[in-house]
Structure formats: structure tokens, C-alpha cells
PDB file of N, CA and C in Angstrom:
ATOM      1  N   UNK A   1     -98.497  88.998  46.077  1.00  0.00           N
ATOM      2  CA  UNK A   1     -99.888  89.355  45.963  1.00  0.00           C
ATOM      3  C   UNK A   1    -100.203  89.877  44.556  1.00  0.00           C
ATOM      4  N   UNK A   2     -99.911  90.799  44.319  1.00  0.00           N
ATOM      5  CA  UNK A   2     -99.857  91.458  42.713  1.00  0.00           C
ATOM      6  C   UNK A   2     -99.640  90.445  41.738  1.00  0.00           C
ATOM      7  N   UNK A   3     -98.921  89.132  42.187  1.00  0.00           N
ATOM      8  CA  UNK A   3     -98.981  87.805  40.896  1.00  0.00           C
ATOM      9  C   UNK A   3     -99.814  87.524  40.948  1.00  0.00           C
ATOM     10  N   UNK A   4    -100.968  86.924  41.788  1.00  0.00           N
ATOM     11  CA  UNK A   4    -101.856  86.043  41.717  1.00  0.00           C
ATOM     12  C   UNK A   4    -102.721  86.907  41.210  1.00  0.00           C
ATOM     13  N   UNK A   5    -102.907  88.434  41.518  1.00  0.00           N
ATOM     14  CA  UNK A   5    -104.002  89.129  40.677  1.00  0.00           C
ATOM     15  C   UNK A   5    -103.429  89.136  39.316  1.00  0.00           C
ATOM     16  N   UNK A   6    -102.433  89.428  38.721  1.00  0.00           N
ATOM     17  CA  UNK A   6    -102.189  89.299  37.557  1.00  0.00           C
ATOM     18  C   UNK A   6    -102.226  87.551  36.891  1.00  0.00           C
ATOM     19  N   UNK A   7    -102.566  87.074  37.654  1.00  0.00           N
ATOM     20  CA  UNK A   7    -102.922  85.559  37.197  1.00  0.00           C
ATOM     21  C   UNK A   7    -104.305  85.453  36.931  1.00  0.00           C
ATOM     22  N   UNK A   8    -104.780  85.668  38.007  1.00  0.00           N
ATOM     23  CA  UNK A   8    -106.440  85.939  38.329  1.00  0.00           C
ATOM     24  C   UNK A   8    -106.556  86.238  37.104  1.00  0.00           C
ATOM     25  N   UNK A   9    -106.765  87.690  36.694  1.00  0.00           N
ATOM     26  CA  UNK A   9    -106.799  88.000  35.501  1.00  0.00           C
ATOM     27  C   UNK A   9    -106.620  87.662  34.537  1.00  0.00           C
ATOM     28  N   UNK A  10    -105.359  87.296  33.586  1.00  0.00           N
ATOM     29  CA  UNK A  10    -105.287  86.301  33.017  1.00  0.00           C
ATOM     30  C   UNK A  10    -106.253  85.345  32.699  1.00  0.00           C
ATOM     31  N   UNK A  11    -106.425  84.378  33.873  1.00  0.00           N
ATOM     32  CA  UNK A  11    -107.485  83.287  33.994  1.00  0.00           C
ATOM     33  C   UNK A  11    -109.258  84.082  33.662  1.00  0.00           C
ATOM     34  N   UNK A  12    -109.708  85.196  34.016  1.00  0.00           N
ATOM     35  CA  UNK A  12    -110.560  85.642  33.993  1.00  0.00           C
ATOM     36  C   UNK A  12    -110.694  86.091  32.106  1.00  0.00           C
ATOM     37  N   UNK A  13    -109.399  87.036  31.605  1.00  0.00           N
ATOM     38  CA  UNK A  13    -109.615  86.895  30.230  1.00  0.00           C
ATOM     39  C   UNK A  13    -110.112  85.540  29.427  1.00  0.00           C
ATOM     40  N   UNK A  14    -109.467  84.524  30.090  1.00  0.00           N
ATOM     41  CA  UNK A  14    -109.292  83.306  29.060  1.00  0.00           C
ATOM     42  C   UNK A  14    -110.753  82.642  29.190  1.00  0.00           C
ATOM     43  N   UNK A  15    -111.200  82.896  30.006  1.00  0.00           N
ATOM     44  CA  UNK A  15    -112.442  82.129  30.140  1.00  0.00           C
ATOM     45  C   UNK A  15    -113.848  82.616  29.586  1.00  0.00           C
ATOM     46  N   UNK A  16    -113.644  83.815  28.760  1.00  0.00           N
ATOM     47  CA  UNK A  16    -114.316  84.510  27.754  1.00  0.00           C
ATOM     48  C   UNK A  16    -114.772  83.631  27.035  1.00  0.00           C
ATOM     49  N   UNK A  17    -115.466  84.521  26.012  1.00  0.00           N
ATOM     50  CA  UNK A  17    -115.658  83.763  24.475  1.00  0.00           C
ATOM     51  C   UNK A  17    -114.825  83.299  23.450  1.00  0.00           C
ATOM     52  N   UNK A  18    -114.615  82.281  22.467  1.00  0.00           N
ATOM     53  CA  UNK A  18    -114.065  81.777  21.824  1.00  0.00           C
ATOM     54  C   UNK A  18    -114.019  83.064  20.533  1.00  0.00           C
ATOM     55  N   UNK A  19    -112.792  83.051  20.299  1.00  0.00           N
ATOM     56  CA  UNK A  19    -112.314  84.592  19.424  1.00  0.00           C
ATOM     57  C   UNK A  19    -111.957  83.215  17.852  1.00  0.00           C
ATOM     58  N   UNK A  20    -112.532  83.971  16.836  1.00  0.00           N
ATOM     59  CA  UNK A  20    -112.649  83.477  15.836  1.00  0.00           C
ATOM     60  C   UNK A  20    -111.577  84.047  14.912  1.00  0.00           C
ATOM     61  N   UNK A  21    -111.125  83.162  13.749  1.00  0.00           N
ATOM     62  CA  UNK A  21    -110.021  83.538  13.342  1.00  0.00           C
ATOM     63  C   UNK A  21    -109.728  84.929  12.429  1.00  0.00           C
ATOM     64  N   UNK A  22    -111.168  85.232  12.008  1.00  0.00           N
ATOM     65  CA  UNK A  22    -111.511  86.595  11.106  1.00  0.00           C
ATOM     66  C   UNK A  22    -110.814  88.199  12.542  1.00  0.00           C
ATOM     67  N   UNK A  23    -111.509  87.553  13.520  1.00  0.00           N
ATOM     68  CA  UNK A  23    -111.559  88.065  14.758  1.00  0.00           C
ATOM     69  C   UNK A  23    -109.782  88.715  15.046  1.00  0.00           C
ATOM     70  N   UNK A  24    -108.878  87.518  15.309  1.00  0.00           N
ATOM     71  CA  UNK A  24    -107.882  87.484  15.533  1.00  0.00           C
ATOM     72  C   UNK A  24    -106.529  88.216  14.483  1.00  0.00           C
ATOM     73  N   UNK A  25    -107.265  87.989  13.105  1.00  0.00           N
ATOM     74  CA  UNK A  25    -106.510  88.540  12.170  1.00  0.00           C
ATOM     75  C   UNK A  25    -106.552  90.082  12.295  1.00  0.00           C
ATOM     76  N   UNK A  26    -107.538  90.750  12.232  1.00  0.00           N
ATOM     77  CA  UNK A  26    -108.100  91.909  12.936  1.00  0.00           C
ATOM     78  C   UNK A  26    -106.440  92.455  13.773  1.00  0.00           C
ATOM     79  N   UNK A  27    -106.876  91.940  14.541  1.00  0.00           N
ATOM     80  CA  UNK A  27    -105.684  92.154  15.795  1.00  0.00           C
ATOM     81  C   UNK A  27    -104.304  92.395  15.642  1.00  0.00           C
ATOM     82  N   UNK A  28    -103.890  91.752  14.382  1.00  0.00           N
ATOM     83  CA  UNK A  28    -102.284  91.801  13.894  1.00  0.00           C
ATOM     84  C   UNK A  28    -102.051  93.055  13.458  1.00  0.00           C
ATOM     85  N   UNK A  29    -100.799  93.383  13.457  1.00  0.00           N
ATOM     86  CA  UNK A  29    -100.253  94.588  12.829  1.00  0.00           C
ATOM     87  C   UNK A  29    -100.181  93.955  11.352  1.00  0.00           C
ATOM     88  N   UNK A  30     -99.528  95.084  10.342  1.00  0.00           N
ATOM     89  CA  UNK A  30     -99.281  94.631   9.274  1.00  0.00           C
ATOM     90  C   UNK A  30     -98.375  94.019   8.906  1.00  0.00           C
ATOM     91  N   UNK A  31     -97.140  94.096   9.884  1.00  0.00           N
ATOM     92  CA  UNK A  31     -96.467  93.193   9.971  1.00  0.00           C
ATOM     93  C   UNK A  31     -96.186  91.788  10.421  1.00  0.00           C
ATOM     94  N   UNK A  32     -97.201  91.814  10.878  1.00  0.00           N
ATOM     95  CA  UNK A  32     -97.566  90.515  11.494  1.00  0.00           C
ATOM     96  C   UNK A  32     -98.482  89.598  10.166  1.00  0.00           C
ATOM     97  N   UNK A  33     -99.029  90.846  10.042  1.00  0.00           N
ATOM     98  CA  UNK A  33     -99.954  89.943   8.645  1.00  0.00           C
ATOM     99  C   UNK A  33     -99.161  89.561   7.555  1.00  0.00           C
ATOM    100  N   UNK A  34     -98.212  89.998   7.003  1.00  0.00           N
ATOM    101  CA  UNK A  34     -97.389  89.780   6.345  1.00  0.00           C
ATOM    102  C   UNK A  34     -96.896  88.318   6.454  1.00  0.00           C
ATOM    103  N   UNK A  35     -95.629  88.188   8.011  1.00  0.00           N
ATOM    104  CA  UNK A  35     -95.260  87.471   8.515  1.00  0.00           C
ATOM    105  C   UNK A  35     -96.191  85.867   8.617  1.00  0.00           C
ATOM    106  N   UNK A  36     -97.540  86.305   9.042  1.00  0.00           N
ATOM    107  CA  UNK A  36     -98.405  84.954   9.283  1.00  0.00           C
ATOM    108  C   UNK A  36     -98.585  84.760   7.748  1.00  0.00           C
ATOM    109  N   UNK A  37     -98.840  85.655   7.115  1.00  0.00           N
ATOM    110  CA  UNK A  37     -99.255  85.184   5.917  1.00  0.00           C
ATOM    111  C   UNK A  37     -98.260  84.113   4.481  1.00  0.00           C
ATOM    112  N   UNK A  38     -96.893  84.277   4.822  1.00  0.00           N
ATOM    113  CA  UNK A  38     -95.969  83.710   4.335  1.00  0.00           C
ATOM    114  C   UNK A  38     -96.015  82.253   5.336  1.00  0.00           C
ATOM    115  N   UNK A  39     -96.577  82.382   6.575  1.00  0.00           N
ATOM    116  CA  UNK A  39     -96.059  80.433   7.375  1.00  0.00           C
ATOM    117  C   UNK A  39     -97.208  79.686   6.866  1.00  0.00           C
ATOM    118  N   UNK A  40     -98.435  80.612   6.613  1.00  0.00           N
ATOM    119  CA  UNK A  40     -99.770  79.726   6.285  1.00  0.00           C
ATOM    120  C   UNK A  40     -99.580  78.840   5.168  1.00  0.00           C
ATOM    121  N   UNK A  41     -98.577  79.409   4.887  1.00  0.00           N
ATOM    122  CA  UNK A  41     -98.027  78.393   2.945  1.00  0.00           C
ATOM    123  C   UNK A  41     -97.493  77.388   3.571  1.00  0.00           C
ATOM    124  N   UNK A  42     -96.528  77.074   4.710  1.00  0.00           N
ATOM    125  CA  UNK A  42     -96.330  76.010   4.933  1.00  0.00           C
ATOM    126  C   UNK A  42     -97.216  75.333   5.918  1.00  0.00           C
ATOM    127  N   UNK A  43     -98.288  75.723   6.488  1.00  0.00           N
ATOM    128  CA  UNK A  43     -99.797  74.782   7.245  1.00  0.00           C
ATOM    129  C   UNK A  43     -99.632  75.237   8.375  1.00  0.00           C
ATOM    130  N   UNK A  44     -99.132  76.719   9.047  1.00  0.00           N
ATOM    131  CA  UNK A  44     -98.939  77.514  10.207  1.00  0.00           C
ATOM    132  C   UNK A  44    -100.703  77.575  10.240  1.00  0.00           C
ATOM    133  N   UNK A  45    -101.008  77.493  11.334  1.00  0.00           N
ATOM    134  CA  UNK A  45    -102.569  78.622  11.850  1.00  0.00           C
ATOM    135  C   UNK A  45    -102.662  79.139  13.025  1.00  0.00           C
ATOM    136  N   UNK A  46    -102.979  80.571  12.924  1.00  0.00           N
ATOM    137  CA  UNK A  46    -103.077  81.848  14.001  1.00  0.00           C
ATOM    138  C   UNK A  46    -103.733  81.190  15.108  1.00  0.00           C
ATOM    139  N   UNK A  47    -103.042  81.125  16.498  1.00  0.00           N
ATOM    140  CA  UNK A  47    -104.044  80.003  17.186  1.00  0.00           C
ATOM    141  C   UNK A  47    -104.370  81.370  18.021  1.00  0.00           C
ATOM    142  N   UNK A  48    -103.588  82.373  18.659  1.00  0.00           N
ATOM    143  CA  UNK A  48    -103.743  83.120  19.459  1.00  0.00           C
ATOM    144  C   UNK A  48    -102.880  84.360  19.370  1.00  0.00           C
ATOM    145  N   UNK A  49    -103.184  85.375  19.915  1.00  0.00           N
ATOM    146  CA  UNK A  49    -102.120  86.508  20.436  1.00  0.00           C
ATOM    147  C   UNK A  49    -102.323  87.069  21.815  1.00  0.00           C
ATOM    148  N   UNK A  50    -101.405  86.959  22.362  1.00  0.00           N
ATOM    149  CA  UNK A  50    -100.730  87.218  23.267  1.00  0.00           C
ATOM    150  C   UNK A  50    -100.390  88.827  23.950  1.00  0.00           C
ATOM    151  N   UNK A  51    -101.180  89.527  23.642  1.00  0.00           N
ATOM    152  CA  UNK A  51    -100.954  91.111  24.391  1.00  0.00           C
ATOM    153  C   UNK A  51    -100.867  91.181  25.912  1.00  0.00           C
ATOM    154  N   UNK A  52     -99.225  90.965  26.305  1.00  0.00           N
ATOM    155  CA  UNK A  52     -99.072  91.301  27.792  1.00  0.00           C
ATOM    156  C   UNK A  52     -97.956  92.705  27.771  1.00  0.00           C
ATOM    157  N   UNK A  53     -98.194  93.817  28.408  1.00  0.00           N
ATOM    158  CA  UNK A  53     -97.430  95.068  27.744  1.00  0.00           C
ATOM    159  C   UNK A  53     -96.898  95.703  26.687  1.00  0.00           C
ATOM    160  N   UNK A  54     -98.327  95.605  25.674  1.00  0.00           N
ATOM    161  CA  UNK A  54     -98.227  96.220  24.688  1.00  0.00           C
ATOM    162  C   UNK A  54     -97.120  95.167  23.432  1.00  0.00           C
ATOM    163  N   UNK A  55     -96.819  93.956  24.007  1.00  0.00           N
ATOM    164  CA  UNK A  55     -96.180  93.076  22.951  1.00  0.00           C
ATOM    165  C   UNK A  55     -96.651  92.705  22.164  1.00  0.00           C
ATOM    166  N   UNK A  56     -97.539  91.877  21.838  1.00  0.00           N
ATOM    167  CA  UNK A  56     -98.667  91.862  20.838  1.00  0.00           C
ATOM    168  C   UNK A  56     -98.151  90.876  20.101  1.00  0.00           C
ATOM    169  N   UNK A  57     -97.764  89.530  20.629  1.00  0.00           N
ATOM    170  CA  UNK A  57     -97.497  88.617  20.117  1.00  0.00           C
ATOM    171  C   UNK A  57     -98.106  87.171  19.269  1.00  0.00           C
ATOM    172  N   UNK A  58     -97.611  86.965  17.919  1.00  0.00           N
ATOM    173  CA  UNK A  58     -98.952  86.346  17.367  1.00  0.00           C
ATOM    174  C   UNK A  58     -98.310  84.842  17.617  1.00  0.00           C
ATOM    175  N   UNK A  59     -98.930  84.096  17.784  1.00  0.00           N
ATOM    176  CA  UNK A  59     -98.303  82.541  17.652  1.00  0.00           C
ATOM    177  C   UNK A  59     -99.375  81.545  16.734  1.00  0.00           C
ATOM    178  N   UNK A  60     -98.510  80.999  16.433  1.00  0.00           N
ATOM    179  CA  UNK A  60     -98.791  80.136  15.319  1.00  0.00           C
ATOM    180  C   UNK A  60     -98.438  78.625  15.619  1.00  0.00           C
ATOM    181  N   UNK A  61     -98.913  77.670  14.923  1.00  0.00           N
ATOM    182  CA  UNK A  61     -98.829  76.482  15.068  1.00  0.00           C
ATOM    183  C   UNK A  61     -98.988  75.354  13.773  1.00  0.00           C
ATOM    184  N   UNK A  62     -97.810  74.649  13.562  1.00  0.00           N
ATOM    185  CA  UNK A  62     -98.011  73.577  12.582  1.00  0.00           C
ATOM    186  C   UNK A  62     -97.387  72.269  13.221  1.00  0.00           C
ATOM    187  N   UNK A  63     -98.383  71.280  13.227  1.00  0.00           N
ATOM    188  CA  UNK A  63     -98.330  70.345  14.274  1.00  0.00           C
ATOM    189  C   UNK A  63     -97.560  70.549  15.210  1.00  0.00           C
ATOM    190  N   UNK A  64     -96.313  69.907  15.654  1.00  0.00           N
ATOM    191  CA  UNK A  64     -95.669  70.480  16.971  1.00  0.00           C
ATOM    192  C   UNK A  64     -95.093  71.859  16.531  1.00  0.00           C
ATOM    193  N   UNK A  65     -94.666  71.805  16.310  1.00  0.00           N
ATOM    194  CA  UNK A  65     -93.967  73.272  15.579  1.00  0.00           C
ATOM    195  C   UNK A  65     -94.697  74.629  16.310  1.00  0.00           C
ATOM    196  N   UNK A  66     -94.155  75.637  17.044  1.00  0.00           N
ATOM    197  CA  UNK A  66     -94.528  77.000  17.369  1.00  0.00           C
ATOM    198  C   UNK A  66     -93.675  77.706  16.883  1.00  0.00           C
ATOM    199  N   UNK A  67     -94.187  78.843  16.541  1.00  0.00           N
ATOM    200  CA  UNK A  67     -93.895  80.152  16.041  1.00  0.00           C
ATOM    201  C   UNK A  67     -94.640  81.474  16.143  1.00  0.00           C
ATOM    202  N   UNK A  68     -93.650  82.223  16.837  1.00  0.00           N
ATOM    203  CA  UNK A  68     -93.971  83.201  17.405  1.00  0.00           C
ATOM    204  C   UNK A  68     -93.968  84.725  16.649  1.00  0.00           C
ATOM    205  N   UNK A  69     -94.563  85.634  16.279  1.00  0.00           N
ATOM    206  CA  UNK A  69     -94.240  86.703  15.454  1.00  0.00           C
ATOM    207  C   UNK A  69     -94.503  88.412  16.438  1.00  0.00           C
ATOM    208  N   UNK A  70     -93.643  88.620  16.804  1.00  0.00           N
ATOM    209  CA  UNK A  70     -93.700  90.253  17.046  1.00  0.00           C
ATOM    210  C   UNK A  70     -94.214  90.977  16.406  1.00  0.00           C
ATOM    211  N   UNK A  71     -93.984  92.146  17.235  1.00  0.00           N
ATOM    212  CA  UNK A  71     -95.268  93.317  16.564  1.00  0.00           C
ATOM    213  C   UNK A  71     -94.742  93.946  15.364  1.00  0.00           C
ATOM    214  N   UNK A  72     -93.326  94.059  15.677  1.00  0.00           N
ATOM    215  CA  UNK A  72     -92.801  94.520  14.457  1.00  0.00           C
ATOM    216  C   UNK A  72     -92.696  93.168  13.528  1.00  0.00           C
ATOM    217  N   UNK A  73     -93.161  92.089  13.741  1.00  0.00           N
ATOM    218  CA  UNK A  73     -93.076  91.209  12.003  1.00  0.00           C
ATOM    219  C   UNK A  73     -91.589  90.213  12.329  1.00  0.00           C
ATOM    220  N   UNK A  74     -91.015  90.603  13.181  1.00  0.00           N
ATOM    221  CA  UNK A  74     -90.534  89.140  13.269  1.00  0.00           C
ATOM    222  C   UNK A  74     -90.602  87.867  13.768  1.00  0.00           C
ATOM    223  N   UNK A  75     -90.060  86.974  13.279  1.00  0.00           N
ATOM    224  CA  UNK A  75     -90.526  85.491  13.285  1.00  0.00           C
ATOM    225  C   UNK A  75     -89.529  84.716  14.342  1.00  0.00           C
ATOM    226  N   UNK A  76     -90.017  84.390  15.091  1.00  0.00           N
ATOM    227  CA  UNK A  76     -89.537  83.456  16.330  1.00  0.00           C
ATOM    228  C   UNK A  76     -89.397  82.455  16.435  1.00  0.00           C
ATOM    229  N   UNK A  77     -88.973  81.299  15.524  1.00  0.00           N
ATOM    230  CA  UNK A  77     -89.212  79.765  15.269  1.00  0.00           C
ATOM    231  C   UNK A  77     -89.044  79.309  16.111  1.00  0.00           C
ATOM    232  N   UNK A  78     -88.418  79.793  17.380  1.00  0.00           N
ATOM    233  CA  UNK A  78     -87.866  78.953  18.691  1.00  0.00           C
ATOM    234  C   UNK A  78     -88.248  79.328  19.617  1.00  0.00           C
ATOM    235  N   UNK A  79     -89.781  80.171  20.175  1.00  0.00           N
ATOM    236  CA  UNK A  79     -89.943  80.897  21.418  1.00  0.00           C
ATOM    237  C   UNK A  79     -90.490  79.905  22.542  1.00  0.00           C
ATOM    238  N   UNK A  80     -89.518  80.498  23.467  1.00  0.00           N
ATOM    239  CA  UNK A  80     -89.638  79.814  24.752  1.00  0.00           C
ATOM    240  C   UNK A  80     -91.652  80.181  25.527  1.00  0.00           C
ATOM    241  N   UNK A  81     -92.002  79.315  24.154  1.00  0.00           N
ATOM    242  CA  UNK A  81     -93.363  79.405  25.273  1.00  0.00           C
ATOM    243  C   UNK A  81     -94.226  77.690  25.033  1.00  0.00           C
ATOM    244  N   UNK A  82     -94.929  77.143  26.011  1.00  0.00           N
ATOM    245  CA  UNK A  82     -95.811  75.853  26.576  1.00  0.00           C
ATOM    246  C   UNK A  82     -97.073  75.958  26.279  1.00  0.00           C
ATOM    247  N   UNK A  83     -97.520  75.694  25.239  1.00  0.00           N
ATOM    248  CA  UNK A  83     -99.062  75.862  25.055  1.00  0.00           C
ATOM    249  C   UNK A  83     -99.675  74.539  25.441  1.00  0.00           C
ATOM    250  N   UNK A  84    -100.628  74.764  26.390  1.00  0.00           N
ATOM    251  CA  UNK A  84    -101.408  73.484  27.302  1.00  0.00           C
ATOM    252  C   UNK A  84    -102.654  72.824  26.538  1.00  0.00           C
ATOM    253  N   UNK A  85    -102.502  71.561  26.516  1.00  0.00           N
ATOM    254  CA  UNK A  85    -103.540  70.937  25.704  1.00  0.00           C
ATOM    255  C   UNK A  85    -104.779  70.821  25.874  1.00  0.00           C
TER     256      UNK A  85
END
């Protein structure tokens, strides 16, 4: 029971307004800004973050390629996550 409300939810955030990228940068730590700011050199862009218990995860995207950055600023080239088209 407690999943599907924590799904619910989920689904209820996402169906908000479209968060703009000025918006999203906002949101990063400084380490994160750092971090995004070194992949953007190679054609990374901030698609989303991810705050589920205070993780605050930024992900990034260059064509297939994901990359994930923690709160503390590190870089995840390999995170086990499915972004839906």
C-alpha cells in the first residue's frame, strides 16, 4: 500500500509544470555545478534532478550516454537508471 502512494505521488509531481533549465540549475549544489559544468564541454545537458531522500541527484544526458552527479559532486558515468522516452 505505501508503494503505490509513493508512486501516486511521484506520478502527481511529474505531471506539473515543465521546470526550465535556469530553474533546475538553481537546484544543484555547488558541487554539482561544478561537476555539470565540466560534462557541458563535452554536449552533457541537465535534463532533470532527482530528489528522493534528500539525494539530490542531477542527471545528465549526451545522446545515449547518462550521467549521474551526487550531491556531493560526484560523477556516475554508469548509473543504474531508465529514462522513458
Amino acid at each position: 500500500m505505501a508503494i503505490a502512494m509513493q508512486k501516486e505521488e511521484m506520478l502527481e509531481r511529474r505531471g506539473g509544470t515543465l521546470v526550465g533549465f535556469d530553474d533546475l540549475w538553481e537546484r544543484l549544489t555547488l558541487a554539482q555545478k561544478f561537476a555539470a559544468s565540466s560534462l557541458t564541454q563535452f554536449g552533457y545537458k541537465l535534463n532533470f534532478i532527482r530528489d528522493v531522500d534528500d539525494t539530490n541527484l542531477a542527471i545528465l544526458c549526451c545522446n545515449e550516454n547518462i550521467v549521474a552527479i551526487s550531491k556531493a559532486g560526484e560523477i556516475n558515468t554508469q548509473p543504474n537508471i531508465h529514462i522513458r522516452s
